[in-house]
Protein backbone atom coordinates (compact mmCIF):
# COMPACT_ATOMS: atom_id res chain seq x y z
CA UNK A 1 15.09 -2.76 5.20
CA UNK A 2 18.34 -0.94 6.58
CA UNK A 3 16.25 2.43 6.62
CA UNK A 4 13.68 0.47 8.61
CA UNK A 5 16.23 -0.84 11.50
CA UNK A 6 17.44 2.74 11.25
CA UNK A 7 14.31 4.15 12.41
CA UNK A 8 13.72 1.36 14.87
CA UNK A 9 16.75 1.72 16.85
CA UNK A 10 15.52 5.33 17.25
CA UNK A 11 11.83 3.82 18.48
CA UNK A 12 10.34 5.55 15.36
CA UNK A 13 9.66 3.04 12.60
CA UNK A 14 5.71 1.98 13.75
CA UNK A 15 4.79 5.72 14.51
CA UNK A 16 1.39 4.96 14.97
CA UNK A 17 1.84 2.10 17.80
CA UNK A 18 1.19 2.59 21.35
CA UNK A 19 3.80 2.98 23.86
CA UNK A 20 2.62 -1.02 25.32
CA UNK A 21 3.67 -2.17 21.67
CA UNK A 22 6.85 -0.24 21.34
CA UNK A 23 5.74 2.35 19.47
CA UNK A 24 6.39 6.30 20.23
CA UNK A 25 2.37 6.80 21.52
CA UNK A 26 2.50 9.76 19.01
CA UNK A 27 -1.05 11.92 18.53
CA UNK A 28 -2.19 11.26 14.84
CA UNK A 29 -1.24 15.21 14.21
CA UNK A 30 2.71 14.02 15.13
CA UNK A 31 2.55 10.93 13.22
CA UNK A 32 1.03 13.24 10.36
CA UNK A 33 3.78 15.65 10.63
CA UNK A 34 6.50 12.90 11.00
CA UNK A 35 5.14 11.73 7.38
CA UNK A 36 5.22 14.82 6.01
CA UNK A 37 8.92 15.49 6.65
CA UNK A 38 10.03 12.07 5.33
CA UNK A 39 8.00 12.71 2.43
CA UNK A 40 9.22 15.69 1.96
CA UNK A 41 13.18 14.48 3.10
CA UNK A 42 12.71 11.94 -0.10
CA UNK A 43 13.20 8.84 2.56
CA UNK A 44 12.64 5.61 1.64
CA UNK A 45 9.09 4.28 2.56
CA UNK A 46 8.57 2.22 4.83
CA UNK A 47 7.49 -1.65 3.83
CA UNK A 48 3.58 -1.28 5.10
CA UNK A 49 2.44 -4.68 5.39
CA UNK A 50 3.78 -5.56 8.84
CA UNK A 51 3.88 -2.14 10.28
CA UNK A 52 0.35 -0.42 8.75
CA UNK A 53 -1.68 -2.97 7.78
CA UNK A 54 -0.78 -6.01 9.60
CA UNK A 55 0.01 -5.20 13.17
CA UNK A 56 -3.06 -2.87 14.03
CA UNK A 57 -5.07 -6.18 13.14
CA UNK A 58 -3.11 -8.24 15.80
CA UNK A 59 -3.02 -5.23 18.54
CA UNK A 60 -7.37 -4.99 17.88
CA UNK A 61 -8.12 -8.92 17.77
CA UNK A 62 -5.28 -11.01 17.83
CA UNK A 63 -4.78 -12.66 21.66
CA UNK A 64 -1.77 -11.98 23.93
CA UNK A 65 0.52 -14.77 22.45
CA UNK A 66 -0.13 -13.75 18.94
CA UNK A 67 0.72 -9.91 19.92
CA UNK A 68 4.14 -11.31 21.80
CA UNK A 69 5.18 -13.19 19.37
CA UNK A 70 4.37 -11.56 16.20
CA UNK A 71 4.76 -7.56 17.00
CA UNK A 72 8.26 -7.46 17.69
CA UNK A 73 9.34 -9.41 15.23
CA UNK A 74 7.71 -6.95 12.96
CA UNK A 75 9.14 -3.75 14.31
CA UNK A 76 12.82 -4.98 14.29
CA UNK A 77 12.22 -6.33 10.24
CA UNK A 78 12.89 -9.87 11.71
CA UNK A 79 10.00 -10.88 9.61
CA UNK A 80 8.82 -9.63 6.42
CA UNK A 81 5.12 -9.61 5.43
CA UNK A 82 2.99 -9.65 2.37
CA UNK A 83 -0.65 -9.84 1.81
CA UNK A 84 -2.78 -12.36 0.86
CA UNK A 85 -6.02 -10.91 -0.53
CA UNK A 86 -6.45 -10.56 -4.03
CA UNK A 87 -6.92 -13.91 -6.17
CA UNK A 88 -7.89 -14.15 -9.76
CA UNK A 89 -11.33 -13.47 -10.04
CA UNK A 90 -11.52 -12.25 -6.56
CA UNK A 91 -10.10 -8.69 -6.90
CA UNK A 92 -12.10 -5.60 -5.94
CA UNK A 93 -14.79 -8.19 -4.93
CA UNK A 94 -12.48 -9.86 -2.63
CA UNK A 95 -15.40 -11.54 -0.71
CA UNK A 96 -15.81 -14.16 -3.92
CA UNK A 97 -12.03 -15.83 -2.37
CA UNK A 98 -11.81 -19.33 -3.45
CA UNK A 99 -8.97 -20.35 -1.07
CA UNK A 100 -9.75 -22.57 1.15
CA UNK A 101 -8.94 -23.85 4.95
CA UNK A 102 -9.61 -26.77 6.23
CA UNK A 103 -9.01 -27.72 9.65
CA UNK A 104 -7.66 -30.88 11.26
CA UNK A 105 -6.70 -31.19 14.84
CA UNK A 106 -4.42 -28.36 15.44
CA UNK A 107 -3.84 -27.10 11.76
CA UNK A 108 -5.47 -25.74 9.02
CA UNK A 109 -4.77 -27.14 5.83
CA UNK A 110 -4.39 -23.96 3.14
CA UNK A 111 -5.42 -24.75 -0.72
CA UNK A 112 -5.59 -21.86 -3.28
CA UNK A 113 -4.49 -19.21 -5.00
CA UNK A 114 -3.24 -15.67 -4.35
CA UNK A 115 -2.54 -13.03 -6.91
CA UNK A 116 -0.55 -9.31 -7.51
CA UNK A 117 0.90 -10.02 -3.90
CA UNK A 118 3.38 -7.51 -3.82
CA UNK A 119 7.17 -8.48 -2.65
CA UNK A 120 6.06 -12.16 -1.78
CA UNK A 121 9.47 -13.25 -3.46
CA UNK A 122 11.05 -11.12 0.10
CA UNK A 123 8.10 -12.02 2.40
CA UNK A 124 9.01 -14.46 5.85
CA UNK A 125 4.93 -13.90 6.71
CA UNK A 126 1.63 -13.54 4.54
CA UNK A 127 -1.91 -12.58 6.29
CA UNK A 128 -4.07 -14.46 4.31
CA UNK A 129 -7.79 -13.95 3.86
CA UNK A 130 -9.17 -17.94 3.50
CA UNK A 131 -12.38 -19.40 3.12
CA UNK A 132 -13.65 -21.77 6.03
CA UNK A 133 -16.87 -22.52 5.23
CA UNK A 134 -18.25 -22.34 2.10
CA UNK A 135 -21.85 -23.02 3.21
CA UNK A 136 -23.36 -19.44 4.70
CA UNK A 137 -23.16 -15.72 2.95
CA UNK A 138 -19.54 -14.91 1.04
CA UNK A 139 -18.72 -12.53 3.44
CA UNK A 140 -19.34 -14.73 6.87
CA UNK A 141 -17.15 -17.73 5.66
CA UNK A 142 -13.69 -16.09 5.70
CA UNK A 143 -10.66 -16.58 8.52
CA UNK A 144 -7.84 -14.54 8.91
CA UNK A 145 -4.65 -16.50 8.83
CA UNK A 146 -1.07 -16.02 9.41
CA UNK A 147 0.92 -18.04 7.16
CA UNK A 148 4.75 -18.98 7.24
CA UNK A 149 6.17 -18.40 3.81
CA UNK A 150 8.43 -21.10 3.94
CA UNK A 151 6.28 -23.87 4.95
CA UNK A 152 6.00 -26.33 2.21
CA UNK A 153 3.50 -26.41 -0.13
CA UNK A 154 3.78 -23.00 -0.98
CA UNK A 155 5.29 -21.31 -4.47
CA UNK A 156 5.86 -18.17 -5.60
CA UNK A 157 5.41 -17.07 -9.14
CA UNK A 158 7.12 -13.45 -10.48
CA UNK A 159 4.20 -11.26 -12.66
CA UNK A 160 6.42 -8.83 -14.49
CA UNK A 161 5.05 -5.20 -14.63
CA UNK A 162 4.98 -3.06 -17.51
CA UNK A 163 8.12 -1.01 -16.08
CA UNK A 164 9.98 -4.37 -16.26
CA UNK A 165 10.04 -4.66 -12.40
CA UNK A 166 9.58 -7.41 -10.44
CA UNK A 167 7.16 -6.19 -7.77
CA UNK A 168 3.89 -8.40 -7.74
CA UNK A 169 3.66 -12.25 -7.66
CA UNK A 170 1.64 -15.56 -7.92
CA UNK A 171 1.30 -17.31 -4.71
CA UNK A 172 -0.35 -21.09 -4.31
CA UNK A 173 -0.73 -23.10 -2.01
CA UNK A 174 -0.92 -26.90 -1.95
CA UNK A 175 -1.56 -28.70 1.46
CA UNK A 176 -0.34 -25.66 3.38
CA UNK A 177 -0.20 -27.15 7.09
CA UNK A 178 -1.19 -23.77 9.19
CA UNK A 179 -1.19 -23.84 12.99
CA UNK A 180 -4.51 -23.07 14.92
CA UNK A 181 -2.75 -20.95 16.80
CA UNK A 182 -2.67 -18.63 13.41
CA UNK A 183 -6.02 -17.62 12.90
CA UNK A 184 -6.79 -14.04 14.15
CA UNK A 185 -9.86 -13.68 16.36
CA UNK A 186 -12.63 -16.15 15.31
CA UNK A 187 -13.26 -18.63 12.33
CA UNK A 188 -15.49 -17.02 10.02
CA UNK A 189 -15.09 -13.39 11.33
CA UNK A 190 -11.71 -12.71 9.44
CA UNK A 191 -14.18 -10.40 6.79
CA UNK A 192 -14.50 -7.82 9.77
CA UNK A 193 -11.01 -8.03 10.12
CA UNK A 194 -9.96 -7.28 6.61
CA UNK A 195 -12.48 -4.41 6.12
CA UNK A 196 -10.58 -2.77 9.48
CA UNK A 197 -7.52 -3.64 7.91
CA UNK A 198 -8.31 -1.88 4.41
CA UNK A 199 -9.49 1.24 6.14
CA UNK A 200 -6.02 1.72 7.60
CA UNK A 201 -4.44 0.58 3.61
CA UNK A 202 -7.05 3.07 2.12
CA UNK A 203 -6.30 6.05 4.44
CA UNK A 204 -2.25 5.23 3.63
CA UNK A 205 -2.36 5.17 0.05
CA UNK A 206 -3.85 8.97 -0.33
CA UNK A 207 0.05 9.80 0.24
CA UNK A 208 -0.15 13.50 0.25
CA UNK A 209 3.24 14.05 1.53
CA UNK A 210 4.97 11.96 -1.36
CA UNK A 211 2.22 13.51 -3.94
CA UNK A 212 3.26 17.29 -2.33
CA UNK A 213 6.91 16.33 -3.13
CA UNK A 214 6.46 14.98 -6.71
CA UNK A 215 4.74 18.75 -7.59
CA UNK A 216 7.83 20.45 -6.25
CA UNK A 217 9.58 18.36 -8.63
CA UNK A 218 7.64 18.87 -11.26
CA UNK A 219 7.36 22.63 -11.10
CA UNK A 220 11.05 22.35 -10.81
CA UNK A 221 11.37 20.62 -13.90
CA UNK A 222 8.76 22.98 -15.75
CA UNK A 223 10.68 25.84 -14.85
CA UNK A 224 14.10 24.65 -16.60
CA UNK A 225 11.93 22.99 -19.65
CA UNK A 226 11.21 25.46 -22.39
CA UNK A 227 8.88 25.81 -25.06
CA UNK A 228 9.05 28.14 -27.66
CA UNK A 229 11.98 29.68 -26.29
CA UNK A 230 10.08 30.01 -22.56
CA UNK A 231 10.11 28.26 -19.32
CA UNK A 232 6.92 25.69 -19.78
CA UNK A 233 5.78 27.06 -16.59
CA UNK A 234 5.00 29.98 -18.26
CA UNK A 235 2.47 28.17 -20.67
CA UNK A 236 -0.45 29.02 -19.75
CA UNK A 237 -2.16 25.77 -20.65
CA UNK A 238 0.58 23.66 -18.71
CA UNK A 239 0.27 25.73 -15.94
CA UNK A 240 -3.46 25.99 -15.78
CA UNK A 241 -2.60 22.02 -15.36
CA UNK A 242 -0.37 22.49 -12.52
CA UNK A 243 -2.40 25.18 -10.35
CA UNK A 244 -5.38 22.43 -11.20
CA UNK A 245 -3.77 19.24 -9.87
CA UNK A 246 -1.92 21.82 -6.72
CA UNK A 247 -5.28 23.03 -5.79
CA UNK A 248 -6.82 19.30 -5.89
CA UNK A 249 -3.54 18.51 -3.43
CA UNK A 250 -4.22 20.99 -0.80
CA UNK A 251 -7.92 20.03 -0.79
CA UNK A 252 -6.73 16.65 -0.21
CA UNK A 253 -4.72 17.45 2.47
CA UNK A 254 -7.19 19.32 3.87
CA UNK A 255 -9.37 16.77 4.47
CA UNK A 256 -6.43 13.95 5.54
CA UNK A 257 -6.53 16.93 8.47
CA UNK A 258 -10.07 16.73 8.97
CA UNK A 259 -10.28 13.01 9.27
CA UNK A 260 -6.78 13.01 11.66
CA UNK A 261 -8.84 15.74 14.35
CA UNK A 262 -11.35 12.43 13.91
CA UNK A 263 -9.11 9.75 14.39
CA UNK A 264 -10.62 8.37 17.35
CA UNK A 265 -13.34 6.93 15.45
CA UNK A 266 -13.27 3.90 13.43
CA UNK A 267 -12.82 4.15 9.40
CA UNK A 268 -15.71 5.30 7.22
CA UNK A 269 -16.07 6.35 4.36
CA UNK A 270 -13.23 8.97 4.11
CA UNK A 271 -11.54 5.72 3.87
CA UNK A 272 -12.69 5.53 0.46
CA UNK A 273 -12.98 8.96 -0.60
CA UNK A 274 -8.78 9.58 0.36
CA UNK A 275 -7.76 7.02 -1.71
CA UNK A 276 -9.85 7.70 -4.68
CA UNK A 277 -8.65 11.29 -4.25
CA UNK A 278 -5.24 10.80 -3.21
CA UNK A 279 -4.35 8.00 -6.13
CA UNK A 280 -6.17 10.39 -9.03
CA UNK A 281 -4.05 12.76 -8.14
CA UNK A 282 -1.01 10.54 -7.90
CA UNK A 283 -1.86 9.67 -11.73
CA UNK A 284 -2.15 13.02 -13.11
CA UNK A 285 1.21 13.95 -11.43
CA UNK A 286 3.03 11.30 -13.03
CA UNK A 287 1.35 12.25 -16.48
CA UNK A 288 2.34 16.16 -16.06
CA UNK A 289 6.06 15.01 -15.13
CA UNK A 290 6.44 12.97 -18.71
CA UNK A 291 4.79 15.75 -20.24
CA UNK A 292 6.99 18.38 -19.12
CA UNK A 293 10.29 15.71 -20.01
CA UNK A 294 9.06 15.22 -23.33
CA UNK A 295 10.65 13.36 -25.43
CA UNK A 296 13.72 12.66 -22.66
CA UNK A 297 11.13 11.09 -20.31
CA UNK A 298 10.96 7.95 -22.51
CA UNK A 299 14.60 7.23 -22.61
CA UNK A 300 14.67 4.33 -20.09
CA UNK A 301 17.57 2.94 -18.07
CA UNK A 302 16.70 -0.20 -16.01
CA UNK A 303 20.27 0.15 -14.64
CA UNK A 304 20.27 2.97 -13.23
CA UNK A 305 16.21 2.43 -12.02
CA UNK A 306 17.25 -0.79 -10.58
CA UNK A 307 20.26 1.05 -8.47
CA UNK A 308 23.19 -0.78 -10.05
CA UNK A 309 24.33 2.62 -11.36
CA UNK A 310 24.52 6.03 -9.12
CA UNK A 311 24.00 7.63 -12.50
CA UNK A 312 21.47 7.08 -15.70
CA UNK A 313 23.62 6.35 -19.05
CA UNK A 314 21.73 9.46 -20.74
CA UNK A 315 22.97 12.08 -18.06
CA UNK A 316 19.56 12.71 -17.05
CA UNK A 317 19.36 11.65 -13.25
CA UNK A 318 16.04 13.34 -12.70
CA UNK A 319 14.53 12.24 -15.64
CA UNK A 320 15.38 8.80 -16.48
CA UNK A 321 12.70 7.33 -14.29
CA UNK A 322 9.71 8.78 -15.31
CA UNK A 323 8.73 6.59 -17.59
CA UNK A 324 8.64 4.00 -15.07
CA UNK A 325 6.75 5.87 -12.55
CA UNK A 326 4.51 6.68 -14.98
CA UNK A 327 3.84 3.28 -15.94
CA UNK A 328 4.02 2.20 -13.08
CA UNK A 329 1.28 4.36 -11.04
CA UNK A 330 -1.68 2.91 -13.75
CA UNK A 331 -1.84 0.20 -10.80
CA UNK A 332 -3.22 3.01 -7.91
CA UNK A 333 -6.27 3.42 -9.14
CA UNK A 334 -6.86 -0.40 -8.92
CA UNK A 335 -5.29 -1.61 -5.89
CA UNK A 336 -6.68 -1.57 -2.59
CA UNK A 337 -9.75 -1.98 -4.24
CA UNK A 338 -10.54 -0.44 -7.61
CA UNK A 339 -11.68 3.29 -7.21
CA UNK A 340 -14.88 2.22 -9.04
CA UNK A 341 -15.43 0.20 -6.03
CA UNK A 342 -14.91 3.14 -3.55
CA UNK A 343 -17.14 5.24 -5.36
CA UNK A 344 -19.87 2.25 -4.84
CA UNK A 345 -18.78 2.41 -0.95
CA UNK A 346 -19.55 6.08 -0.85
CA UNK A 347 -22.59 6.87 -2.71
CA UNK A 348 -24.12 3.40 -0.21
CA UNK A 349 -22.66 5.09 3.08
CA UNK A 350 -23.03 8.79 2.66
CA UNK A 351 -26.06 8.65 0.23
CA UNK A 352 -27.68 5.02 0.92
CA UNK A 353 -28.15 4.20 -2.56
């Protein structure tokens, strides 16, 4: 958050907002190479769910009120989002949502369930994906709803992830009173909504600037590493590895460039493809990193992970959080919609099957 009101008092924290929004009206080439030199600077990231995913919905379809209100209470952190999309048994198929809105005079009232919502425990605002009539075809019975977290009714549960952090939650909602004035565009259209919404998520998570920093570091570490008396880099196995997953990155990138010079039209399926491509390659960076640790990278030190330490009890700075990242990054293949499910999106736009 204080990296966030950094950038904003500087007018550079929504890089990809107009001007009329209080943005910096930056080409998508500068916002590319403004992401590229944070990722490469190590900054924190920026929470995406009111900046990136959130906002471009409300500048395309939400009305004028919604877009004074809500925008610039987003850029100054005033409110913090999460998102409502996932519920159990509605993952990857998100159009099978069972939560329900039903409206009464000037409110909605919000029943349900929402699942792996990340940072809900933090979150002021959710956009919620809600079902509103449950008589026509899954995917023409949703809304798209902007829900206060702290109206009553609504509880958070913690999920605990396999690196022991607290990251994703249970959300339900009982009687949830919503105001009309809430919904995004039109009841029953929010499925449009959310598939322009996951087109900017999809495009986001490829990450190629944090991916091109993680293989510095990890040629870094494979260079002080040895085995058998030589630098690992010099194995030609492990390094085969390496060149592999480097030459996968620059193809990547590559085509991030491609679909930037092509940025004026709306999301297709390069969507799809980036973050298949972009969170594969994620994965196999985090495996090559704890392989190159070895043994070290499974000594794990939640104090020092979870910053109450500047330094990890085992001397190992570098190394002590690998384990966790590793861990950890099993969940970008999934997210956003399982990469099975992208594959399914590509081979029916690009090949019509």
């Amino acid at each position: 958050v204080r990296w966030h009101k950094i950038l904003a008092a500087q007018g550079w924290v929504a890089p990809a907002w107009p001007v009329e929004y209080g943005g910096p009206g930056w080409s998508a080439v500068q916002r590319h190479i403004w992401e590229e030199e944070c990722a490469s600077a190590g900054t924190p990231p920026i929470l995406p769910f009111g900046v990136n995913m959130v906002a471009p919905v409300i500048m395309a379809f939400g009305n004028e009120e919604q877009k004074r209100h809500f925008l610039p209470r987003i850029l100054s952190c005033e409110d913090w989002w999460c998102q409502g999309y996932s519920e159990p048994g509605a993952g990857s198929d998100l159009a099978s949502l069972k939560t329900t809105a039903v409206r009464e005079g000037d409110h909605y009232i919000v029943n349900g369930q929402k699942t792996w919502t990340t940072l809900a425990q933090h979150a002021d605002m959710i956009f919620c994906l809600v079902r509103t009539d449950s008589g026509v075809r899954k995917q023409e019975g949703i809304s798209f709803l902007l829900i206060d977290m702290h109206a009553p009714g609504i509880t958070v549960r913690p999920i605990i992830m396999l690196d022991e952090d607290h990251e994703v939650n249970e959300v339900f909602f009982d009687n949830v009173r919503v105001p009309v004035a809430n919904l995004i565009g039109q009841e029953n259209k929010g499925w449009t909504y959310a598939k322009y919404l996951l087109g900017h998520e999809r495009t986001g998570i490829a990450a190629v600037g944090r991916s091109k920093r993680e293989l510095g570091f990890l040629k870094q570490l494979a260079r002080e590493q040895t085995k058998n008396g030589k630098p690992l880099l010099d194995d030609p196995l492990f390094a085969a590895k390496v060149a592999t997953v480097e030459i996968e990155l620059m193809a990547l990138e590559m085509t991030v460039l491609r679909v930037l010079a092509q940025a004026h039209k709306a999301p297709g399926p390069e969507a799809s493809l980036l973050k298949v491509r972009g969170t594969d390659i994620q994965q196999t960076l985090s495996e090559l990193m704890v392989e190159a640790a070895g043994p070290m990278a499974m000594l794990f030190d939640p104090a020092y992970l979870e910053g109450e330490t500047e330094h990890s009890a085992f001397g190992e700075d570098d190394i002590a959080p690998l384990a966790a990242h590793y861990f950890n990054f099993r969940k970008t293949s999934i997210y956003g919609g399982s990469n099975e499910i992208q594959r399914n999106i590509i081979t029916q736009m690009i090949l019509g099957l």
